[in-house]
PDB file of N, CA and C in Angstrom:
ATOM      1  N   UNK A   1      31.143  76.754 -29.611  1.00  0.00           N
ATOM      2  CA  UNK A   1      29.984  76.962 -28.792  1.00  0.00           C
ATOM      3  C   UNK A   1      29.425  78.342 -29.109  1.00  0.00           C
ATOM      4  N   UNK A   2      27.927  78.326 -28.700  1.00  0.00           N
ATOM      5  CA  UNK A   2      27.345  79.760 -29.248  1.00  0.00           C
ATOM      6  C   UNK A   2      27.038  79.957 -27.898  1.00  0.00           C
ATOM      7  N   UNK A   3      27.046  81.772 -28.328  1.00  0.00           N
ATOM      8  CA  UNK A   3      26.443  82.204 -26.888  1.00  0.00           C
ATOM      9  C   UNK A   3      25.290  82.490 -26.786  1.00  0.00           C
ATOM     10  N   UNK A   4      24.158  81.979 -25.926  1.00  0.00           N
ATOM     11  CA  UNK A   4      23.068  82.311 -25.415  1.00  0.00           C
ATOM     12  C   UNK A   4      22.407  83.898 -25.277  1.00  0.00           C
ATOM     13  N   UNK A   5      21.901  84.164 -26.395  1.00  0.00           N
ATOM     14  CA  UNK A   5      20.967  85.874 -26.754  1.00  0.00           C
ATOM     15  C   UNK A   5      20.675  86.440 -25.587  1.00  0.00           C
ATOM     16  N   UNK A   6      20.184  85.667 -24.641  1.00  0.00           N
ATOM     17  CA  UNK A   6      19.476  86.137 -23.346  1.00  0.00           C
ATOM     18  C   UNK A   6      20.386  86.255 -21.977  1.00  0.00           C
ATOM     19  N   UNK A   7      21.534  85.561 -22.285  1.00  0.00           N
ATOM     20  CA  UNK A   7      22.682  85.835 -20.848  1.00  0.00           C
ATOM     21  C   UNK A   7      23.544  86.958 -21.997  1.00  0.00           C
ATOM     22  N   UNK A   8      23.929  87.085 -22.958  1.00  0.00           N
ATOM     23  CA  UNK A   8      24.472  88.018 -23.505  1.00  0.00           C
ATOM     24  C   UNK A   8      23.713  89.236 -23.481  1.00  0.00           C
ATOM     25  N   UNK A   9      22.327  89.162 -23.914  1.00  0.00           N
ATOM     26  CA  UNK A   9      21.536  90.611 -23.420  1.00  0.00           C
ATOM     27  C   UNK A   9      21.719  91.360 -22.032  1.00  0.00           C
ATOM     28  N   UNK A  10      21.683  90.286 -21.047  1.00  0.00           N
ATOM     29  CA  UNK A  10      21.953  90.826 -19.576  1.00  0.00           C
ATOM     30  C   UNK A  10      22.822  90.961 -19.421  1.00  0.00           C
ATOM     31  N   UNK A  11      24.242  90.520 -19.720  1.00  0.00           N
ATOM     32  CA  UNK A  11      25.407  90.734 -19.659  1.00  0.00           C
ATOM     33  C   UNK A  11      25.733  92.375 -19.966  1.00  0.00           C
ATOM     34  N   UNK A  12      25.234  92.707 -21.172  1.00  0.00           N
ATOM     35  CA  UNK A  12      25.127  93.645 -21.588  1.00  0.00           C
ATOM     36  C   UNK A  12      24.908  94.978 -20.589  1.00  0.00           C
ATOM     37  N   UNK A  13      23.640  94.401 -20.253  1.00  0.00           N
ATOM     38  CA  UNK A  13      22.352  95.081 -19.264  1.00  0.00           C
ATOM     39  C   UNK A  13      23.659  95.708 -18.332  1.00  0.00           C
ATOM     40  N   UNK A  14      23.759  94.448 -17.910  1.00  0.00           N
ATOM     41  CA  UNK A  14      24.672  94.972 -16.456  1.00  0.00           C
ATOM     42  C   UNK A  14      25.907  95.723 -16.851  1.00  0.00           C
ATOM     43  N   UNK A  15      26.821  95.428 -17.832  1.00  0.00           N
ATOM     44  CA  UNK A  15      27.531  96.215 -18.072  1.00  0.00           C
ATOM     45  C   UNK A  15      27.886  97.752 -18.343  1.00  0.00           C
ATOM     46  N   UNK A  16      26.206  97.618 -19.097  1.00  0.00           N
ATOM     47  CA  UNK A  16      25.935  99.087 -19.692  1.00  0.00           C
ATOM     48  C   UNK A  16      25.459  99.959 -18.038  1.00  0.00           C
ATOM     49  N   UNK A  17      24.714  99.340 -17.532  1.00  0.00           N
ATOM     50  CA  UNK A  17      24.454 100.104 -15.840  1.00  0.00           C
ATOM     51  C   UNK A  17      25.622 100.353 -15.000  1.00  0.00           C
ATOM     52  N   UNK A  18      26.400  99.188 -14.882  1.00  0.00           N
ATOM     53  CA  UNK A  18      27.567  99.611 -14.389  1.00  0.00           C
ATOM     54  C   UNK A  18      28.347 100.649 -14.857  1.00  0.00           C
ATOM     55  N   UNK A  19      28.490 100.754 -16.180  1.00  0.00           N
ATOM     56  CA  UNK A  19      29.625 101.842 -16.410  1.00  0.00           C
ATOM     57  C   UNK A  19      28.607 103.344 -16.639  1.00  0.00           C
ATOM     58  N   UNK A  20      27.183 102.888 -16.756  1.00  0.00           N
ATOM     59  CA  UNK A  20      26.524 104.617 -16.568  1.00  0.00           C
ATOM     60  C   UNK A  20      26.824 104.648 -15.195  1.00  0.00           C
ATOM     61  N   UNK A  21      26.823 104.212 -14.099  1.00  0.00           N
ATOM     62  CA  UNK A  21      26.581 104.787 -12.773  1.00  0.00           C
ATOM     63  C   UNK A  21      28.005 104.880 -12.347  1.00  0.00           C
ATOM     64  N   UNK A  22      29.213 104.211 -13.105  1.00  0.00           N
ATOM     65  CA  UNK A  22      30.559 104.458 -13.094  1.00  0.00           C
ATOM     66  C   UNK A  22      30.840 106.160 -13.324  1.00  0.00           C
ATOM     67  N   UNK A  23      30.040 106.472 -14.507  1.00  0.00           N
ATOM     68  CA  UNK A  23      30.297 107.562 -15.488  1.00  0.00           C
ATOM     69  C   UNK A  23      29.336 108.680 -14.733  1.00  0.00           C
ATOM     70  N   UNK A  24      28.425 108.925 -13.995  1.00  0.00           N
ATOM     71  CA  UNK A  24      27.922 109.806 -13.575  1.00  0.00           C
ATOM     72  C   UNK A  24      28.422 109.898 -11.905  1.00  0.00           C
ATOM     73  N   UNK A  25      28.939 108.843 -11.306  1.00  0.00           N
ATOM     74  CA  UNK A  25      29.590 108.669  -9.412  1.00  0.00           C
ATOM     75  C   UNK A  25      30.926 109.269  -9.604  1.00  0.00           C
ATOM     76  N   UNK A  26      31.878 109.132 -10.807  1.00  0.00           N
ATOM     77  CA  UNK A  26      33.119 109.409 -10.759  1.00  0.00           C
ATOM     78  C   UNK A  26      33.689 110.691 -11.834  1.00  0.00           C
ATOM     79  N   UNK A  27      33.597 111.477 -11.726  1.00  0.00           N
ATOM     80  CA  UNK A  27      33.723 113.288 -12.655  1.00  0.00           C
ATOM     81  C   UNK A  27      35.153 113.037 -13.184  1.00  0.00           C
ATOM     82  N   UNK A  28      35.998 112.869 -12.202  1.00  0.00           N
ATOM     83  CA  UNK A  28      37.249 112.632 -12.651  1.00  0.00           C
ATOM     84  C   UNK A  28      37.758 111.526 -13.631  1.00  0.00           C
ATOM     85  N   UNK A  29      36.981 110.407 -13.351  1.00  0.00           N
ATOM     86  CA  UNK A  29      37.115 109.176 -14.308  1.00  0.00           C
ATOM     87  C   UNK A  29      36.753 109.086 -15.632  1.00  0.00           C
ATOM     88  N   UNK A  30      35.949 109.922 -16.024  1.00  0.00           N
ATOM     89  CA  UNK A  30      35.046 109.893 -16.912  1.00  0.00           C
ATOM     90  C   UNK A  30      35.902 109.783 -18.431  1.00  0.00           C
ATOM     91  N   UNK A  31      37.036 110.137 -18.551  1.00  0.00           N
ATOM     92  CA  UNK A  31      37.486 110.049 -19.687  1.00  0.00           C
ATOM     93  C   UNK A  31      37.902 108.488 -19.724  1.00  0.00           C
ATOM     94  N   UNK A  32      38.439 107.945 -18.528  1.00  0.00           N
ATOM     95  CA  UNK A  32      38.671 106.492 -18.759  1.00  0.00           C
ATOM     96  C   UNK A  32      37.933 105.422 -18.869  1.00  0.00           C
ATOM     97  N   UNK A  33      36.487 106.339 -18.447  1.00  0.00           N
ATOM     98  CA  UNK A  33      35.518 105.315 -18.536  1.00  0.00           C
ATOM     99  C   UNK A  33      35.279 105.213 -19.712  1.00  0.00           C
ATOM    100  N   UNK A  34      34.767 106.464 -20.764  1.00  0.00           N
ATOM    101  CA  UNK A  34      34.416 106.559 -22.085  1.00  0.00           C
ATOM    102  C   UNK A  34      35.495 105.513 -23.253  1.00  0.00           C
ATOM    103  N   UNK A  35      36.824 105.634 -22.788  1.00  0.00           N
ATOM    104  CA  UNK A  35      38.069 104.861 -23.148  1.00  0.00           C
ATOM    105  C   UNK A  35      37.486 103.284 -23.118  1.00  0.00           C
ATOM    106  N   UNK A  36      37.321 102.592 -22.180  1.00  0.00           N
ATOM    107  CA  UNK A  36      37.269 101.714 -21.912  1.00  0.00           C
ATOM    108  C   UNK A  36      35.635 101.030 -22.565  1.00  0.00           C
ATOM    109  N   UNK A  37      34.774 101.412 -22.684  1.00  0.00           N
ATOM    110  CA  UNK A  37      33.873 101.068 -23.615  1.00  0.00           C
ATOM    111  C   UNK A  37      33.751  99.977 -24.762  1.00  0.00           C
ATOM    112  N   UNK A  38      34.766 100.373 -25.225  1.00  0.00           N
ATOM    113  CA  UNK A  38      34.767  99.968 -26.455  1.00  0.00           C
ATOM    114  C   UNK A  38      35.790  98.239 -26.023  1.00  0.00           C
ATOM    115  N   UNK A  39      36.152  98.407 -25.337  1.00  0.00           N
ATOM    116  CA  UNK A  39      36.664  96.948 -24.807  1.00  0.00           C
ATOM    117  C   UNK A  39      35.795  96.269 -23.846  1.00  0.00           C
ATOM    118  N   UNK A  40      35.087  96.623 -23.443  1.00  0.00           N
ATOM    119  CA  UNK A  40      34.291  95.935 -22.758  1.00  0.00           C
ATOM    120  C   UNK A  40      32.974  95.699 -24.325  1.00  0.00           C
ATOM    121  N   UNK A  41      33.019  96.248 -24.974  1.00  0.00           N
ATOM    122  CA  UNK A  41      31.857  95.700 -25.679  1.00  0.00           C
ATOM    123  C   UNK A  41      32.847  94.284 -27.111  1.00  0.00           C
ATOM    124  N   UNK A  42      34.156  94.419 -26.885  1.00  0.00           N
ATOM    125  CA  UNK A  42      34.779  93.190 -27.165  1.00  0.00           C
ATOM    126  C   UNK A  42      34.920  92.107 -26.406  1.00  0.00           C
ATOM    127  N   UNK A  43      34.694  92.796 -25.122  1.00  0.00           N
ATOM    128  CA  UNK A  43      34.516  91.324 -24.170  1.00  0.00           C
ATOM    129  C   UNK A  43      33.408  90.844 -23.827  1.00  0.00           C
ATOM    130  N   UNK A  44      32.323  91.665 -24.559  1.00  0.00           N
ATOM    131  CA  UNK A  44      31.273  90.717 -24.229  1.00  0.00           C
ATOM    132  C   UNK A  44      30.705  89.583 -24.659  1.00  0.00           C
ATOM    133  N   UNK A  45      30.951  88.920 -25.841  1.00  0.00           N
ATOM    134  CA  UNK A  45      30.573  87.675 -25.711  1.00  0.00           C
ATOM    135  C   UNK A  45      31.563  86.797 -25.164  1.00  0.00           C
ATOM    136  N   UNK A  46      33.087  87.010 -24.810  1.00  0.00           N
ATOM    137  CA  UNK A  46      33.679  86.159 -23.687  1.00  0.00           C
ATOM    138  C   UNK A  46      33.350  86.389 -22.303  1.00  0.00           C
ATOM    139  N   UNK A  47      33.005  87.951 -21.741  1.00  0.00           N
ATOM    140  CA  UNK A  47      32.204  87.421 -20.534  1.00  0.00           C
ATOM    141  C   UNK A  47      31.165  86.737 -20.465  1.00  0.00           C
ATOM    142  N   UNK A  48      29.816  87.041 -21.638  1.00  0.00           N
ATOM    143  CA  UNK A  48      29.442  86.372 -21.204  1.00  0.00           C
ATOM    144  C   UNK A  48      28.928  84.776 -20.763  1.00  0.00           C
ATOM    145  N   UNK A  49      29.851  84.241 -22.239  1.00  0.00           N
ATOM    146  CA  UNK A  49      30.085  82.481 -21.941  1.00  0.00           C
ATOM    147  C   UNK A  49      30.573  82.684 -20.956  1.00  0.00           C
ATOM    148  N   UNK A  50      31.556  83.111 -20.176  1.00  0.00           N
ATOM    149  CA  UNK A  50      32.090  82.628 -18.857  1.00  0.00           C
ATOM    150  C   UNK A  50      30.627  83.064 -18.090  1.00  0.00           C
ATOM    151  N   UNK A  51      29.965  83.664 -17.850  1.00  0.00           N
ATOM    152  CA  UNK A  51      28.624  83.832 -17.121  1.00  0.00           C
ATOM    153  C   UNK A  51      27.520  82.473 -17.158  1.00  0.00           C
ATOM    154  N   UNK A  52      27.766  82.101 -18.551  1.00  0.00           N
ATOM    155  CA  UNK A  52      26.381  81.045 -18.895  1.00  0.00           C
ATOM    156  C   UNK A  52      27.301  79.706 -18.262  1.00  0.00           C
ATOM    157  N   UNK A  53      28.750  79.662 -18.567  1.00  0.00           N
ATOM    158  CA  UNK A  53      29.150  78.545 -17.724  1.00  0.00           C
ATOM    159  C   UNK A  53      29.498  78.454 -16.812  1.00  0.00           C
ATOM    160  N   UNK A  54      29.321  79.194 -15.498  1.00  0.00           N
ATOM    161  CA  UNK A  54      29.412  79.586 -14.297  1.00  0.00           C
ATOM    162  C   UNK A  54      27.860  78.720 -13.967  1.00  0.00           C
ATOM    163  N   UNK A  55      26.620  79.293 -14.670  1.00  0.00           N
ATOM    164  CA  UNK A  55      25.252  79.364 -14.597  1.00  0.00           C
ATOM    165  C   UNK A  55      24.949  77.943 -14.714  1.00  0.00           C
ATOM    166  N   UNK A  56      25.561  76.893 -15.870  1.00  0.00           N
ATOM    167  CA  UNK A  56      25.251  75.876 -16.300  1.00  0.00           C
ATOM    168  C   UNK A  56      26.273  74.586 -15.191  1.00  0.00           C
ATOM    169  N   UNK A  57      27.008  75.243 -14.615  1.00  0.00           N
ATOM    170  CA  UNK A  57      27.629  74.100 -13.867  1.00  0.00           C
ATOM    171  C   UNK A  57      26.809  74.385 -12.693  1.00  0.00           C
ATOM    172  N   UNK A  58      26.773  75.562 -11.953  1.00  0.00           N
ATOM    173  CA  UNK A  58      25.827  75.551 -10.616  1.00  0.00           C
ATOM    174  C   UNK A  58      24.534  74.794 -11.024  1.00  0.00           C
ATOM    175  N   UNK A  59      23.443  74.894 -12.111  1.00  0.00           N
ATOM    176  CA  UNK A  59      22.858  74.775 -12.118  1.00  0.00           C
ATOM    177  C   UNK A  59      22.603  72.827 -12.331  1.00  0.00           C
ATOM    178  N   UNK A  60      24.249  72.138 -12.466  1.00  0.00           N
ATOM    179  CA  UNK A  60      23.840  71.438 -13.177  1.00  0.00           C
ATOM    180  C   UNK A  60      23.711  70.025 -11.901  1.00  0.00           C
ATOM    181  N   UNK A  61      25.023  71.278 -10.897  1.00  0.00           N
ATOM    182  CA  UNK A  61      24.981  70.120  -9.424  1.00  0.00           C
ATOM    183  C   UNK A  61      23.479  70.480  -8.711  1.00  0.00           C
ATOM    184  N   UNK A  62      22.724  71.328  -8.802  1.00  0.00           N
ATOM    185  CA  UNK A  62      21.722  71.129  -8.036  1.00  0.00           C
ATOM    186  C   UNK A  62      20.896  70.291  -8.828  1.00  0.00           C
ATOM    187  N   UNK A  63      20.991  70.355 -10.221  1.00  0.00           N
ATOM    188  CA  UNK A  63      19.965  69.303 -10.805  1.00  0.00           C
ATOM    189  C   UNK A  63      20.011  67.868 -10.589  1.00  0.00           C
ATOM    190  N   UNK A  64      21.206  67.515 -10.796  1.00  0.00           N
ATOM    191  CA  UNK A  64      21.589  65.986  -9.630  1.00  0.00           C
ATOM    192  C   UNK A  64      21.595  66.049  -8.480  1.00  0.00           C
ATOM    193  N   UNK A  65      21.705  66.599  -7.704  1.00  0.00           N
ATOM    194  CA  UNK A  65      21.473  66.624  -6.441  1.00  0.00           C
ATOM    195  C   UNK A  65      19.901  66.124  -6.331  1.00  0.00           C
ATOM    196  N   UNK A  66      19.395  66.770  -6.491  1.00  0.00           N
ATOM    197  CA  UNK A  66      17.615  67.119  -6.765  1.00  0.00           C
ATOM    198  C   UNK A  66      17.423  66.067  -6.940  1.00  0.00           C
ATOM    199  N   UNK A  67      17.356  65.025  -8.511  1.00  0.00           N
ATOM    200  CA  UNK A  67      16.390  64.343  -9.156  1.00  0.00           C
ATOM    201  C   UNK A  67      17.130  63.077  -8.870  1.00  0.00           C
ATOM    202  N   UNK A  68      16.334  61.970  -8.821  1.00  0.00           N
ATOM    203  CA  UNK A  68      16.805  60.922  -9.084  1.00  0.00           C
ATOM    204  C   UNK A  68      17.398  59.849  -7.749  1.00  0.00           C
ATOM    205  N   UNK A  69      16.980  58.573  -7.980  1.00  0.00           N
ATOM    206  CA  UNK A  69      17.626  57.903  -6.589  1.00  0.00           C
ATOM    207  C   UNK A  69      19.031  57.830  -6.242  1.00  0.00           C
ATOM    208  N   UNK A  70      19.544  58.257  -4.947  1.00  0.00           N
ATOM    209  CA  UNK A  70      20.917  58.354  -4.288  1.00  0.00           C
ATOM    210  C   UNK A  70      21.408  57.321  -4.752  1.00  0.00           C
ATOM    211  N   UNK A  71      22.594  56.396  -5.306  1.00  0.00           N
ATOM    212  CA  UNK A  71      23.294  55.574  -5.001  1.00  0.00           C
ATOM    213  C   UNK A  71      24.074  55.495  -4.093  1.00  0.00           C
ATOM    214  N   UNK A  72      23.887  54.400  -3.447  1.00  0.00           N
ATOM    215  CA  UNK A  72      25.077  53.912  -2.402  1.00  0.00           C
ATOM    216  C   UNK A  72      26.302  53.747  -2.826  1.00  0.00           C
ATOM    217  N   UNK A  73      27.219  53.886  -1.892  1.00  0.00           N
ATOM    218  CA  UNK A  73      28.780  53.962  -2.346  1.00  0.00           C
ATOM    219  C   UNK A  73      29.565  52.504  -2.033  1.00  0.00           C
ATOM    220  N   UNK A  74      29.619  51.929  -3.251  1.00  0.00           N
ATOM    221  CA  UNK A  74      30.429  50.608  -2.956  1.00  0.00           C
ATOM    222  C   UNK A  74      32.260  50.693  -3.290  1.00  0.00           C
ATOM    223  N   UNK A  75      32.805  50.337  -2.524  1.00  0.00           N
ATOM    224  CA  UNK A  75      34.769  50.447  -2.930  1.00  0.00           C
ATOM    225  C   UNK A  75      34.560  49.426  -4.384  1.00  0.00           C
ATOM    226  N   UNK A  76      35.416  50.074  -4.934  1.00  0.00           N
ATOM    227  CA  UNK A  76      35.797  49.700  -6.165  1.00  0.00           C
ATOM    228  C   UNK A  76      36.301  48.009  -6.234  1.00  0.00           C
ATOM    229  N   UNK A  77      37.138  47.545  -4.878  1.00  0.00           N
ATOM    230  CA  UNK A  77      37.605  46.315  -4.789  1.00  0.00           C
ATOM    231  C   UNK A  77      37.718  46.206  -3.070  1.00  0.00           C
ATOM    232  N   UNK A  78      37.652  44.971  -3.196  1.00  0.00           N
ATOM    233  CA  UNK A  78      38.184  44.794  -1.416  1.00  0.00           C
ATOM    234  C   UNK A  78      39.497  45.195  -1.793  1.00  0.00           C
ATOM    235  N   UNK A  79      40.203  45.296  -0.178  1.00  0.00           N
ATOM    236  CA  UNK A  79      41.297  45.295   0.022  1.00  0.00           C
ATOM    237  C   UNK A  79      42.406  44.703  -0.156  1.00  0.00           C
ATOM    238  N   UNK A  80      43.779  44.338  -0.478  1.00  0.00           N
ATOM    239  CA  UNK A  80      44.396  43.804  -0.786  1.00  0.00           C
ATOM    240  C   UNK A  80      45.127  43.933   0.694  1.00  0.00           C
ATOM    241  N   UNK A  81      45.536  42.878   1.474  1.00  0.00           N
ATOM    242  CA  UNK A  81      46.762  42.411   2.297  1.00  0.00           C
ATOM    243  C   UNK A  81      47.693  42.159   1.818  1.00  0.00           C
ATOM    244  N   UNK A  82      48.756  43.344   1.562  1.00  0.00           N
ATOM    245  CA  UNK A  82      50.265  42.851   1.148  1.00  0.00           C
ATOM    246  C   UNK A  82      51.016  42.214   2.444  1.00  0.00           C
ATOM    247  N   UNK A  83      50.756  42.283   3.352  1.00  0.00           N
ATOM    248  CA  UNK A  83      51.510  41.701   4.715  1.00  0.00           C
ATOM    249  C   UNK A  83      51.672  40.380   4.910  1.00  0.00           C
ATOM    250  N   UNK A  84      52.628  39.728   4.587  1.00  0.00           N
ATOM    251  CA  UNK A  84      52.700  37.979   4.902  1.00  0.00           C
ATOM    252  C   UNK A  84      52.308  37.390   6.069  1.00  0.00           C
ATOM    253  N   UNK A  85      51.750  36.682   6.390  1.00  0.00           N
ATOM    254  CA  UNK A  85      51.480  36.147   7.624  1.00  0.00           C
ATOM    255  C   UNK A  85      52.936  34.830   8.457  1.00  0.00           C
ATOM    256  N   UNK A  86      53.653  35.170   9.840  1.00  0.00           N
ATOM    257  CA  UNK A  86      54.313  34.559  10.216  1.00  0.00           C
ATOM    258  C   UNK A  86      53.854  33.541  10.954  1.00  0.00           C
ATOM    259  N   UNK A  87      54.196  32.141  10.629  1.00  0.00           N
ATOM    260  CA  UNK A  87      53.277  31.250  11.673  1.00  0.00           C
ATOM    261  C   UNK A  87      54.817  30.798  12.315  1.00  0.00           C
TER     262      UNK A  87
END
């Protein structure tokens, strides 16, 4: 599977905002943040397939939900009576 340019760009987006506002809120952190960089930019195309398929299953129950006539729910079989009858 390929990953989608445009959830990987934002993925990005957000990542890169998060760890600037990580890197300027926390003085003390800052060396672990700079550390950690470079693994988060290896995880980004596995976050962000896990993002686009998070995106593509929500998106996919509201699309059935949405379109198309309800079916009614029929049981698969009547019932079976295993119980013998005593006359």
């Amino acid at each position: 599977m390929k990953c989608n340019l445009k959830v990987m760009l934002s993925v990005a987006a957000a990542m890169a905002a998060s760890a600037g506002l990580a890197y300027l809120t926390f003085e003390e952190a800052r060396a672990a943040i700079l550390a950690s960089l470079p693994l988060l930019a290896v995880l980004l195309c596995p976050i962000s397939m896990l993002v686009m398929m998070k995106l593509m299953h929500s998106s996919g129950d509201g699309a059935q939900r949405s379109t198309g006539p309800t079916k009614a729910h029929r049981p698969a079989a009547d019932p079976v009576n295993t119980a013998k009858e005593v006359s």
